[in-house]
Protein backbone atom coordinates (compact mmCIF):
# COMPACT_ATOMS: atom_id res chain seq x y z
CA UNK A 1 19.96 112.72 -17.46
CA UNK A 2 22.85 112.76 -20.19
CA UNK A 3 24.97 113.75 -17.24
CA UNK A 4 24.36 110.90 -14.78
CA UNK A 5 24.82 108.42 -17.67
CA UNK A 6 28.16 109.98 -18.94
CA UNK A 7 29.05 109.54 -15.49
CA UNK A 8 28.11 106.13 -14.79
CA UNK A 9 30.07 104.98 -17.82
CA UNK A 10 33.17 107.13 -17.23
CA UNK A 11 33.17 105.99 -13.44
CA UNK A 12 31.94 102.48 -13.63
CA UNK A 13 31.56 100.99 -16.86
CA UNK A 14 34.73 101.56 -18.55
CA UNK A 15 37.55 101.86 -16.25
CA UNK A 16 37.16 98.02 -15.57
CA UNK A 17 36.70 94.58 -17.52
CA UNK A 18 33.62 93.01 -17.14
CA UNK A 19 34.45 89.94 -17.95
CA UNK A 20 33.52 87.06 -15.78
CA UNK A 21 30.91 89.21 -14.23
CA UNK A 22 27.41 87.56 -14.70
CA UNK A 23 24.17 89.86 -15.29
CA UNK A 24 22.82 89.96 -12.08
CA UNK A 25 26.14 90.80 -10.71
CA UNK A 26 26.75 93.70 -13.05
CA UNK A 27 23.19 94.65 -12.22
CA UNK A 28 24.09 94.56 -8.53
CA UNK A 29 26.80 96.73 -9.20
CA UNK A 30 24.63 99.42 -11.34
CA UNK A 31 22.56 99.38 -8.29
CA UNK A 32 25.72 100.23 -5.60
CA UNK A 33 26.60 103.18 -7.94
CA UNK A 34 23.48 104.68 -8.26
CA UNK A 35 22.47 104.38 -4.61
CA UNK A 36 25.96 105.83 -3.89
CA UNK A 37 25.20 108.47 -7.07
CA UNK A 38 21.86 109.64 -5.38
CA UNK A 39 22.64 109.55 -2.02
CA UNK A 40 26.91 109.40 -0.92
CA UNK A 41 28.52 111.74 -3.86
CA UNK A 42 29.77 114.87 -2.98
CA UNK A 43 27.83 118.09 -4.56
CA UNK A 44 29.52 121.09 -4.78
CA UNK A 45 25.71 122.78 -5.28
CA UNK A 46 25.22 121.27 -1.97
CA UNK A 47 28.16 123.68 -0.20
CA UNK A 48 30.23 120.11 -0.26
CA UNK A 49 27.83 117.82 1.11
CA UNK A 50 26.33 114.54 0.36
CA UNK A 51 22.36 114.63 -0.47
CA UNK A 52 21.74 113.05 2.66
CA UNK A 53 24.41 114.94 4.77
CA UNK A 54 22.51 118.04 3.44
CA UNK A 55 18.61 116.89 3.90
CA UNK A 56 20.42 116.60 7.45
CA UNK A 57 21.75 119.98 7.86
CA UNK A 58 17.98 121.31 6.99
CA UNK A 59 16.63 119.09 9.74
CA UNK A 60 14.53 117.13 7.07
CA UNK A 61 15.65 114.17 8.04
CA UNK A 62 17.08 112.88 11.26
């Protein structure tokens, strides 16, 4: 858990200004990166894959 959060901070929350940005707009945002965390991000546990390009190569999901 530490992990994701160091993360999310180092690669969204601090490398821009949120100012101007209202709450359900930085919300919205959260959201993106943690669909994109979750299901888009490269793993190298994976072999290299995305979680869902690897549930693919197991033929759990189509």
């Amino acid at each position: 858990c530490e992990g994701f959060f160091g993360r999310l901070k180092n690669e969204l929350f601090y490398p821009r200004s949120w100012l101007g940005y209202t709450l359900s707009e930085f919300i919205q945002e959260v959201n993106q990166y943690m669909i994109w965390y979750r299901d888009k991000r490269i793993k190298r546990s994976l072999g290299n894959l995305s979680p869902i390009e690897f549930r693919k190569s197991l033929g759990l999901i189509s």
